[in-house]
PDB file of N, CA and C in Angstrom:
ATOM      1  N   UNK A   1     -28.327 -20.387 -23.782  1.00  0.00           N
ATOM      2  CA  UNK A   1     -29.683 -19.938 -23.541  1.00  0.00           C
ATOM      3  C   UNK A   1     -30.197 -20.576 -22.264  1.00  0.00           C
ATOM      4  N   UNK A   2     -30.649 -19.870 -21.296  1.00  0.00           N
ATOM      5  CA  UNK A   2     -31.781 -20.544 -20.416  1.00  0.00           C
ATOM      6  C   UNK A   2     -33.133 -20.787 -20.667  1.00  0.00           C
ATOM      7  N   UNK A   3     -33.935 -20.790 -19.944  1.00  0.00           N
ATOM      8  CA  UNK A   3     -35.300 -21.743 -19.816  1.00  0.00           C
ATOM      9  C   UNK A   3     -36.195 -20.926 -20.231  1.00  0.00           C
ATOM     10  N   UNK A   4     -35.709 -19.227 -19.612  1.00  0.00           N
ATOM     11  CA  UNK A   4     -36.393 -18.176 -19.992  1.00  0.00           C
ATOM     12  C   UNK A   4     -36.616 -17.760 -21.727  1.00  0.00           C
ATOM     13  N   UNK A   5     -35.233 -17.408 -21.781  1.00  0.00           N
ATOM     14  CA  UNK A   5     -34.828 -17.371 -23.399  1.00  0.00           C
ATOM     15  C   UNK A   5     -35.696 -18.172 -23.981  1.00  0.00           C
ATOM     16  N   UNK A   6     -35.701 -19.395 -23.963  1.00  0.00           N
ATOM     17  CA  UNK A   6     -36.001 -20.656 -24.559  1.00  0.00           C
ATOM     18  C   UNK A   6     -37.809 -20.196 -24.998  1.00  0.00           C
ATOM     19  N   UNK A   7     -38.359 -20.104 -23.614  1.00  0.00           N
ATOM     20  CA  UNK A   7     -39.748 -20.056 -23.624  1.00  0.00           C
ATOM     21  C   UNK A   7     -39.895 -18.087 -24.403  1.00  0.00           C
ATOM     22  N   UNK A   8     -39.125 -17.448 -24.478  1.00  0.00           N
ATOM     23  CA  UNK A   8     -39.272 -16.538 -25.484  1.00  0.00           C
ATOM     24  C   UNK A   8     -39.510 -16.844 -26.968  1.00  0.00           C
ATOM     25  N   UNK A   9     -38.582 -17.130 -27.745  1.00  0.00           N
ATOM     26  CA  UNK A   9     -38.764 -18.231 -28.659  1.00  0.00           C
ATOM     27  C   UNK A   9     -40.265 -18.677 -28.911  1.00  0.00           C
ATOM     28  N   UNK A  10     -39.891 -19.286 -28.212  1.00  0.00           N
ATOM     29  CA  UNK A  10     -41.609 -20.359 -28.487  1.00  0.00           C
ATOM     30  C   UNK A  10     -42.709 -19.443 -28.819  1.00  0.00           C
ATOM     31  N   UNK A  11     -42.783 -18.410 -27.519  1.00  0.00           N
ATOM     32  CA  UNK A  11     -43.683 -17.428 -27.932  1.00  0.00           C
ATOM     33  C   UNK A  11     -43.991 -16.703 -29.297  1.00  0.00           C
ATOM     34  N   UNK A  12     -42.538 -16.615 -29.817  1.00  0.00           N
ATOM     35  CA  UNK A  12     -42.766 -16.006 -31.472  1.00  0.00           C
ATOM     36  C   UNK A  12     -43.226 -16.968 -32.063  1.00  0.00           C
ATOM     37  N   UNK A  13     -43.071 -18.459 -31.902  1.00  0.00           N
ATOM     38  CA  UNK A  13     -43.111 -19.181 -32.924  1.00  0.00           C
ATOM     39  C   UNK A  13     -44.653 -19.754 -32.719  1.00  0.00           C
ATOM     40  N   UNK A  14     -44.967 -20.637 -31.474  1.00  0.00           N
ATOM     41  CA  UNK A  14     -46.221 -20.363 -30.910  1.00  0.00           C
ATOM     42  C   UNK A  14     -47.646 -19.054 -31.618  1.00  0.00           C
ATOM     43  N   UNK A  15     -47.468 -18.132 -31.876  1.00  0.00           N
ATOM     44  CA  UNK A  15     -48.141 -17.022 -32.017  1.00  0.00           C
ATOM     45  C   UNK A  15     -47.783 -17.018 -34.190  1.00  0.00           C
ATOM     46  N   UNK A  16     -46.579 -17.317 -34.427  1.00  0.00           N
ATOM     47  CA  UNK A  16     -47.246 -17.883 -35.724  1.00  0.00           C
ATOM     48  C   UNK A  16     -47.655 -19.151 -36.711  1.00  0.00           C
ATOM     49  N   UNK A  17     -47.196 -20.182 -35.603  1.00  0.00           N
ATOM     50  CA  UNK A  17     -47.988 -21.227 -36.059  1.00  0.00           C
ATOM     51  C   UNK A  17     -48.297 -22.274 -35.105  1.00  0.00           C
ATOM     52  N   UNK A  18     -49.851 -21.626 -35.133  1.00  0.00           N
ATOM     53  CA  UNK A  18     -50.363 -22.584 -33.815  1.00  0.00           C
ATOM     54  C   UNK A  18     -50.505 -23.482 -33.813  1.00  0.00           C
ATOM     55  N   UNK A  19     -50.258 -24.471 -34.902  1.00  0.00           N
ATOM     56  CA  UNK A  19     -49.725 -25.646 -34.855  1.00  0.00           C
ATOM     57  C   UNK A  19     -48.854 -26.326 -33.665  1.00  0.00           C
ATOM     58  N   UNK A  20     -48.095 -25.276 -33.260  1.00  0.00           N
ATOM     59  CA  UNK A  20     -46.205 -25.612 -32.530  1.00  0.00           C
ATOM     60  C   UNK A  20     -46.935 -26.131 -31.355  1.00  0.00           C
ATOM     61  N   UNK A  21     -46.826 -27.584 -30.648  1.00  0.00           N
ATOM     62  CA  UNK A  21     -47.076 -27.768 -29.320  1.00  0.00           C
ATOM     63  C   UNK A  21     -45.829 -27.514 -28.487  1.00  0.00           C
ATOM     64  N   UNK A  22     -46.382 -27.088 -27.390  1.00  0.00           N
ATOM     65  CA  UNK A  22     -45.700 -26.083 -26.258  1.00  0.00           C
ATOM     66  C   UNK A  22     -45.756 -26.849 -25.121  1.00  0.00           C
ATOM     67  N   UNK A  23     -44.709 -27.760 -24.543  1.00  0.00           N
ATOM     68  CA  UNK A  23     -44.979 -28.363 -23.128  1.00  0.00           C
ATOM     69  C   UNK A  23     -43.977 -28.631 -22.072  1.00  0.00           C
ATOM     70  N   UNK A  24     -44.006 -28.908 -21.275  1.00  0.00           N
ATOM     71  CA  UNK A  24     -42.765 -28.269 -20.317  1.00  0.00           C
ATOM     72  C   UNK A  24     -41.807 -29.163 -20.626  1.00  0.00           C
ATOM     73  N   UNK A  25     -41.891 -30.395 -20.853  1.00  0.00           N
ATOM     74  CA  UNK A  25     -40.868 -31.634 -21.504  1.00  0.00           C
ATOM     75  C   UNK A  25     -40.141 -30.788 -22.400  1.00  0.00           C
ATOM     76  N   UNK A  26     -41.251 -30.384 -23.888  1.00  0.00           N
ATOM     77  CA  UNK A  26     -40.286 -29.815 -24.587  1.00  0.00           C
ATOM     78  C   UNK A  26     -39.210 -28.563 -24.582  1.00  0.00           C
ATOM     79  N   UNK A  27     -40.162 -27.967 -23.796  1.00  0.00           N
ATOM     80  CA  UNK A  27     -38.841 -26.587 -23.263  1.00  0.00           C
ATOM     81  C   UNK A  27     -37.417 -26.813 -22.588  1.00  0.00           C
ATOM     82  N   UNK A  28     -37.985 -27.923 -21.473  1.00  0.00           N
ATOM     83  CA  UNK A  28     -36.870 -28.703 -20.854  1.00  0.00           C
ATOM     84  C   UNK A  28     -35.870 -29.186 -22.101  1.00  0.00           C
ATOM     85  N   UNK A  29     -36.652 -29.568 -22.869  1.00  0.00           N
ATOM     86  CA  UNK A  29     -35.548 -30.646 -23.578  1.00  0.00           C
ATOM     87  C   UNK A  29     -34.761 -29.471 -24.455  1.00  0.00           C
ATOM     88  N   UNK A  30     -35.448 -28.448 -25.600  1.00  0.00           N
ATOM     89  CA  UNK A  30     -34.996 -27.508 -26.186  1.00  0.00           C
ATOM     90  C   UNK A  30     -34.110 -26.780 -25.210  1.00  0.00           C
ATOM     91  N   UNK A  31     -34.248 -26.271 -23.691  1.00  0.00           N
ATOM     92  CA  UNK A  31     -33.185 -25.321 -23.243  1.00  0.00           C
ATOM     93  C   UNK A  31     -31.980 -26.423 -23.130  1.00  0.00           C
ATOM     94  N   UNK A  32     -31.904 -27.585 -22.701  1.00  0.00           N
ATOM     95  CA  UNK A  32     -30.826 -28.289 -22.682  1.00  0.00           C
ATOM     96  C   UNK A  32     -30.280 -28.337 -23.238  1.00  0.00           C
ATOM     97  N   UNK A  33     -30.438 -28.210 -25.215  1.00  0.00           N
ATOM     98  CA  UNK A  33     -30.341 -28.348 -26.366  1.00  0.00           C
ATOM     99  C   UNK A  33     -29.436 -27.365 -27.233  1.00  0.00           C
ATOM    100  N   UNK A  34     -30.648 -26.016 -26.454  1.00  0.00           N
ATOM    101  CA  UNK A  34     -29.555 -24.831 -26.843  1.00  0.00           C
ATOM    102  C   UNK A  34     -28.667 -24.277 -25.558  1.00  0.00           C
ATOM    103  N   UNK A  35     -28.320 -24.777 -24.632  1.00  0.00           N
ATOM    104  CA  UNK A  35     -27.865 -24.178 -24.042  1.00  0.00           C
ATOM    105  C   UNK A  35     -26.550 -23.639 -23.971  1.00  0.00           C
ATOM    106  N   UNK A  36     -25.862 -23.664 -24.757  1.00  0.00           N
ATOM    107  CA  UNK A  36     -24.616 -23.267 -25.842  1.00  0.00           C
ATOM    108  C   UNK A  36     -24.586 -22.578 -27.050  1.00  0.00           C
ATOM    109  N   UNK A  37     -26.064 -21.994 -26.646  1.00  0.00           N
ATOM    110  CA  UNK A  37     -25.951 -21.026 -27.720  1.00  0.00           C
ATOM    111  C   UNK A  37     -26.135 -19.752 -27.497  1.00  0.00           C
ATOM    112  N   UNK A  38     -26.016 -18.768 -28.158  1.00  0.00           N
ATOM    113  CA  UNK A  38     -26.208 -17.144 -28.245  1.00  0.00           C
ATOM    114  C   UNK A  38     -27.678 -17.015 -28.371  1.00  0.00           C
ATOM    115  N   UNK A  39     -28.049 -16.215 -27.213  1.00  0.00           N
ATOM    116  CA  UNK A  39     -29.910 -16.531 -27.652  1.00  0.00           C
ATOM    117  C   UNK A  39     -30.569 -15.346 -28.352  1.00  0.00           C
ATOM    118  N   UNK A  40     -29.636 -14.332 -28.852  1.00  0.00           N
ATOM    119  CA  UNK A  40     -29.710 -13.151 -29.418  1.00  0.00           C
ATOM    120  C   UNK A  40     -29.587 -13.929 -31.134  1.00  0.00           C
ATOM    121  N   UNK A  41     -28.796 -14.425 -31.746  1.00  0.00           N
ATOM    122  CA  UNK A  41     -28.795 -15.751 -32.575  1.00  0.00           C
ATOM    123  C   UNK A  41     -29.920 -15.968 -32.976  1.00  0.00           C
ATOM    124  N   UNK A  42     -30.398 -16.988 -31.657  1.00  0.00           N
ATOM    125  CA  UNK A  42     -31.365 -18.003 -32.018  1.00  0.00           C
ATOM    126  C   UNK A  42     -32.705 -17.213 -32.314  1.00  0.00           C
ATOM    127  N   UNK A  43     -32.968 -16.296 -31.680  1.00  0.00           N
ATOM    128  CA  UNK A  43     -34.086 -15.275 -31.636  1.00  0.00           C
ATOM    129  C   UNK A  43     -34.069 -14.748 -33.431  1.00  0.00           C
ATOM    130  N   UNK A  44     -32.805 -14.260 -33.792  1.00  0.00           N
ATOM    131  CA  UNK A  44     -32.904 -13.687 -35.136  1.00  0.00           C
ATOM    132  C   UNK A  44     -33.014 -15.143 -35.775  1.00  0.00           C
ATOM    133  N   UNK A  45     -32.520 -16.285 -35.707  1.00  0.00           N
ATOM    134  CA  UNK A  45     -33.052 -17.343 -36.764  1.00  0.00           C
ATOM    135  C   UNK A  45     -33.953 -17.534 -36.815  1.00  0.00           C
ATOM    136  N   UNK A  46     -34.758 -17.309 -35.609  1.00  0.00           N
ATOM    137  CA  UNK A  46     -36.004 -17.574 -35.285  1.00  0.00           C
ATOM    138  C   UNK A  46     -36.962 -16.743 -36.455  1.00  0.00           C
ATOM    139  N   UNK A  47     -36.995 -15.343 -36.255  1.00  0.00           N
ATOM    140  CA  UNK A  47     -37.283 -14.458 -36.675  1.00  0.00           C
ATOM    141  C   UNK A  47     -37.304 -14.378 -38.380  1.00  0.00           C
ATOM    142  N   UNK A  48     -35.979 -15.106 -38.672  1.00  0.00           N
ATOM    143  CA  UNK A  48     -35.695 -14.978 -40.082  1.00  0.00           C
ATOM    144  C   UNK A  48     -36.515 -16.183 -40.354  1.00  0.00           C
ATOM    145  N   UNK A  49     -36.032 -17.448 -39.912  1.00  0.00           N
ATOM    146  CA  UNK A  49     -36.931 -18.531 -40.204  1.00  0.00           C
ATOM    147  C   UNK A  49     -38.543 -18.525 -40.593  1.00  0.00           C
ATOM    148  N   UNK A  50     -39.611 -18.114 -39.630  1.00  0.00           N
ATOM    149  CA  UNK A  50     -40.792 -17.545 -39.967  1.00  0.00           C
ATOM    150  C   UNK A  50     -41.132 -16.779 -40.991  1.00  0.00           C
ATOM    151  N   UNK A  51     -39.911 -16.011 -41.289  1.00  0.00           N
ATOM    152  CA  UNK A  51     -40.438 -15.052 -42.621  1.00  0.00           C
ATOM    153  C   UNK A  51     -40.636 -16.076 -44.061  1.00  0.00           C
ATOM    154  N   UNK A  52     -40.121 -17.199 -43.784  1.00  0.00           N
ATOM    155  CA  UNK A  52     -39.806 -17.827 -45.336  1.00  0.00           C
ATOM    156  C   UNK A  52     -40.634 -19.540 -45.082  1.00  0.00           C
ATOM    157  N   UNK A  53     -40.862 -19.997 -44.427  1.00  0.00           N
ATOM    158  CA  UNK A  53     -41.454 -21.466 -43.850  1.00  0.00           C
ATOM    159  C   UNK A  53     -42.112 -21.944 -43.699  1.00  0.00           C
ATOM    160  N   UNK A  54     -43.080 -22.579 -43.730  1.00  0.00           N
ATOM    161  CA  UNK A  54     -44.523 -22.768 -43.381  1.00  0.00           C
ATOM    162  C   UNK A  54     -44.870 -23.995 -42.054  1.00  0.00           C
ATOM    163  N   UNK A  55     -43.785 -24.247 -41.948  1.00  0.00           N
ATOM    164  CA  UNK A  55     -43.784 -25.842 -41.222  1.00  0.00           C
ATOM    165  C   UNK A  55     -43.018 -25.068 -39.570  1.00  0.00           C
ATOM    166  N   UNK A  56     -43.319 -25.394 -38.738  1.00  0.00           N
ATOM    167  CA  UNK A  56     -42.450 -24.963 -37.494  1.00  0.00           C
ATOM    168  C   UNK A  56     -40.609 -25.430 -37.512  1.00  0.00           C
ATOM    169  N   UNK A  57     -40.079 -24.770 -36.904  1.00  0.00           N
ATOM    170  CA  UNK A  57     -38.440 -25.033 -37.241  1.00  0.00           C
ATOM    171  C   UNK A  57     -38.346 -25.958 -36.501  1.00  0.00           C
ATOM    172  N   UNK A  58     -36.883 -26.998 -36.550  1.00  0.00           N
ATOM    173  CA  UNK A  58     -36.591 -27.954 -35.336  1.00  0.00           C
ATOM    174  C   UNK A  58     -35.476 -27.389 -34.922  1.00  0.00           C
ATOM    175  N   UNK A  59     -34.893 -27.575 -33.353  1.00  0.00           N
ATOM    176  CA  UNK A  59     -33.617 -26.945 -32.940  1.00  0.00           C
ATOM    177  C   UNK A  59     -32.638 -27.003 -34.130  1.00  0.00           C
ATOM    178  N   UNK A  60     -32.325 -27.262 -34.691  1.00  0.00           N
ATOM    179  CA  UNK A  60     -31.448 -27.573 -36.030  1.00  0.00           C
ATOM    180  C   UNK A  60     -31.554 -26.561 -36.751  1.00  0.00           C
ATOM    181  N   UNK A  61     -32.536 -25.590 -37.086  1.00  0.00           N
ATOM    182  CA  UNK A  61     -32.939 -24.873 -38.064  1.00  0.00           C
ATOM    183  C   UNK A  61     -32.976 -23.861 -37.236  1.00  0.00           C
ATOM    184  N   UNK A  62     -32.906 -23.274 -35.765  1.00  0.00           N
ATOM    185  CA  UNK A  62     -32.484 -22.353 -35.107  1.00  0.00           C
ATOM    186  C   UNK A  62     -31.596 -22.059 -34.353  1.00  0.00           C
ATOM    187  N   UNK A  63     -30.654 -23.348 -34.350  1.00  0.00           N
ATOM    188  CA  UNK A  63     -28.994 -23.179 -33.790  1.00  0.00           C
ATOM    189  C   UNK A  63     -28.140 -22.545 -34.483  1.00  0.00           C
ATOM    190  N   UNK A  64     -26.775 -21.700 -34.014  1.00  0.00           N
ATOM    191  CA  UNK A  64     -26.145 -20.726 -34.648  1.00  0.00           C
ATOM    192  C   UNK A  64     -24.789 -22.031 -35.706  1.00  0.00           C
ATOM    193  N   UNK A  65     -24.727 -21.508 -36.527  1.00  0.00           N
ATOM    194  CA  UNK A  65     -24.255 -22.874 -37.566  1.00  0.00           C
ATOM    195  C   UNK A  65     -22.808 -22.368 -37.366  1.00  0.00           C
ATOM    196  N   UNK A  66     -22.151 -23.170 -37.590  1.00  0.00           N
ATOM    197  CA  UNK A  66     -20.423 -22.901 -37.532  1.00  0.00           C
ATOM    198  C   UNK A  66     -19.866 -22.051 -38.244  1.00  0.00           C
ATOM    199  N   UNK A  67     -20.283 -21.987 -39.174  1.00  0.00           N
ATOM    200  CA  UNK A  67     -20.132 -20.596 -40.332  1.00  0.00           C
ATOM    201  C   UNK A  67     -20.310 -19.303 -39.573  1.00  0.00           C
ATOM    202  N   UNK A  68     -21.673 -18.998 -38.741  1.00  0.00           N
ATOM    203  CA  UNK A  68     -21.700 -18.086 -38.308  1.00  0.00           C
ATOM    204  C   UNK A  68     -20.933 -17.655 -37.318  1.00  0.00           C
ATOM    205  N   UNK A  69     -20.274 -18.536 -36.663  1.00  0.00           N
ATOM    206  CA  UNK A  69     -19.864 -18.539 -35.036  1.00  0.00           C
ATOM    207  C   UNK A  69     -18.538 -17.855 -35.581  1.00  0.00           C
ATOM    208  N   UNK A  70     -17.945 -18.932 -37.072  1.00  0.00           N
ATOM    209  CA  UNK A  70     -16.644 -18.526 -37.168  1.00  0.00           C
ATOM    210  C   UNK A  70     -16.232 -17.136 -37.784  1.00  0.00           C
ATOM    211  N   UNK A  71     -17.742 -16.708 -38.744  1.00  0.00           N
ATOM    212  CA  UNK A  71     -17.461 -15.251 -39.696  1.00  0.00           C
ATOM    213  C   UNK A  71     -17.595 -14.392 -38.201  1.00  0.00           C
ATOM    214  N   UNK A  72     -18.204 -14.553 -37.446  1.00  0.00           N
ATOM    215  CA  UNK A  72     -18.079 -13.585 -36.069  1.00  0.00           C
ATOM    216  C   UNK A  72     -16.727 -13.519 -35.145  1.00  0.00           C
ATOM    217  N   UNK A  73     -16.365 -14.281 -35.076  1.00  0.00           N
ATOM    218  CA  UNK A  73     -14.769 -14.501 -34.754  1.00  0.00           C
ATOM    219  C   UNK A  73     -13.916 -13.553 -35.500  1.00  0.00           C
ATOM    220  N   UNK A  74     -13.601 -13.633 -36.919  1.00  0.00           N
ATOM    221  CA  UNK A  74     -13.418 -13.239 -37.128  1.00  0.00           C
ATOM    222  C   UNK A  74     -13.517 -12.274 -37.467  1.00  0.00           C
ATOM    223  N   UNK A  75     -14.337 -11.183 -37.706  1.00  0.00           N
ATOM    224  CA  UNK A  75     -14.782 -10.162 -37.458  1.00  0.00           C
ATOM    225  C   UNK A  75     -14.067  -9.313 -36.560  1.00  0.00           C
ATOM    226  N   UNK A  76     -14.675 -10.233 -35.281  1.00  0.00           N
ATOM    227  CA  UNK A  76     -13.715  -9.544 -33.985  1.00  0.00           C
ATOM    228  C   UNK A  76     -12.068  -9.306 -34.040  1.00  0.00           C
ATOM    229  N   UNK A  77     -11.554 -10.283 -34.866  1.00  0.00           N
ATOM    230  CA  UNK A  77     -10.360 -10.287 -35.130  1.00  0.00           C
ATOM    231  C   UNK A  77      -9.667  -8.621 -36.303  1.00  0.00           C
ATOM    232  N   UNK A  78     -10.791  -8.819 -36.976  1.00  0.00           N
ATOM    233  CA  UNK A  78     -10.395  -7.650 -37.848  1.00  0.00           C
ATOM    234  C   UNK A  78     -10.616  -6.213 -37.226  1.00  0.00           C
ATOM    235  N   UNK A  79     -11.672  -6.176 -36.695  1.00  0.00           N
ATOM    236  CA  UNK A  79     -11.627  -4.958 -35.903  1.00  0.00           C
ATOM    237  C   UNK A  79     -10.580  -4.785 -34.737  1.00  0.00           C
ATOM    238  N   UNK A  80     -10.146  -5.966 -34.322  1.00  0.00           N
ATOM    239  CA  UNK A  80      -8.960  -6.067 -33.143  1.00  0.00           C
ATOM    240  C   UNK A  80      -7.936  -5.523 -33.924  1.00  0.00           C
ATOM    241  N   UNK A  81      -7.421  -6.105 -35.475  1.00  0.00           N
ATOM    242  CA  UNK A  81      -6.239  -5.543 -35.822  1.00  0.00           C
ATOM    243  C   UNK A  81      -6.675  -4.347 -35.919  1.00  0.00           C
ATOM    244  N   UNK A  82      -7.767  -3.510 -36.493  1.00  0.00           N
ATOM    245  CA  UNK A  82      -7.900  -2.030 -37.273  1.00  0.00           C
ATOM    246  C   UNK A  82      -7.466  -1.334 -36.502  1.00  0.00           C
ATOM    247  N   UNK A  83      -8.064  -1.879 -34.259  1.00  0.00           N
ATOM    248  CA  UNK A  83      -7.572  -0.849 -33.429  1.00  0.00           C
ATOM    249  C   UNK A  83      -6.378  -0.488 -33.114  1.00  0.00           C
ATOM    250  N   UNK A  84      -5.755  -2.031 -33.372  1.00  0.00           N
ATOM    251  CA  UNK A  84      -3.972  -2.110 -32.718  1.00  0.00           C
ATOM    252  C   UNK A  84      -3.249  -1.271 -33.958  1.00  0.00           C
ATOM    253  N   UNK A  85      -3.892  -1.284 -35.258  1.00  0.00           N
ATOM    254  CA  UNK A  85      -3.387  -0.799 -36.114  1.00  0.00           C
ATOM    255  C   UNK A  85      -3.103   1.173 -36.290  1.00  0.00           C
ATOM    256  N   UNK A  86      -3.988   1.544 -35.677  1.00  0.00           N
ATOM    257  CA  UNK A  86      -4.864   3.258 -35.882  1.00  0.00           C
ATOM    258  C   UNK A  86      -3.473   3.575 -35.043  1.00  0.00           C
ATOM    259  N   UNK A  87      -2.585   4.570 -35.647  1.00  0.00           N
ATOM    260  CA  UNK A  87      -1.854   5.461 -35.174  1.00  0.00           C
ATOM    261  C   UNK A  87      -0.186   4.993 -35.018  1.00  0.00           C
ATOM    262  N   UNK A  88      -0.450   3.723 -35.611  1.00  0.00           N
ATOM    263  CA  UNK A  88       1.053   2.810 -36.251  1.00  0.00           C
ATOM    264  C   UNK A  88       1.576   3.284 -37.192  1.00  0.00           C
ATOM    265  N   UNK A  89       3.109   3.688 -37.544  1.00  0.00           N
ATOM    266  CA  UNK A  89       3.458   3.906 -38.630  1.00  0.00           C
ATOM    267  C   UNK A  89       3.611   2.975 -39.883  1.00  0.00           C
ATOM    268  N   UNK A  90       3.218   2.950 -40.909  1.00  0.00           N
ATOM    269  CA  UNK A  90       3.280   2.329 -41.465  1.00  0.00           C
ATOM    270  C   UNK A  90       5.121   1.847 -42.295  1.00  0.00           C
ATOM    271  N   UNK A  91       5.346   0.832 -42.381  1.00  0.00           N
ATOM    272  CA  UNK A  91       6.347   0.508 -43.009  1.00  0.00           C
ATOM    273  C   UNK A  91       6.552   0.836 -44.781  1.00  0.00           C
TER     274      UNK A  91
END
């Protein structure tokens, strides 16, 4: 994620709990934070997070968790075999 991404974010979260302080330290520090992450991800944790929470999230609670990184991997993997597979004879 960049700085941009980052300050997207905030905006959702910002706008539902105005609680969230917003300051350039912290953006700085959050894009550094996520910057290894998928910000398409973080946006839907984001998103999902708010629906259920009452308290603002910490980077922790909107980073993509290893579980996810790895069921997506694989994924890709299965659709990789289905293609190599389509028009193979079968044994």
């Amino acid at each position: 994620m960049d700085r941009k991404q980052v300050i997207e974010v905030f905006k959702l979260l910002k706008s539902v709990y105005p609680n969230f302080d917003v300051s350039t330290e912290k953006v700085d520090i959050w894009t550094r934070l996520l910057k290894d992450q998928n910000p398409a991800i973080v946006m839907k944790n984001a998103e999902r997070y708010v629906l259920t929470q009452k308290y603002p999230p910490t980077i922790a609670d909107l980073r993509e968790t290893n579980t996810e990184s790895r069921s997506d991997d694989f994924l890709k993997k299965v659709r990789q075999w289905e293609r190599e597979a389509v028009g193979k004879p079968r044994s």
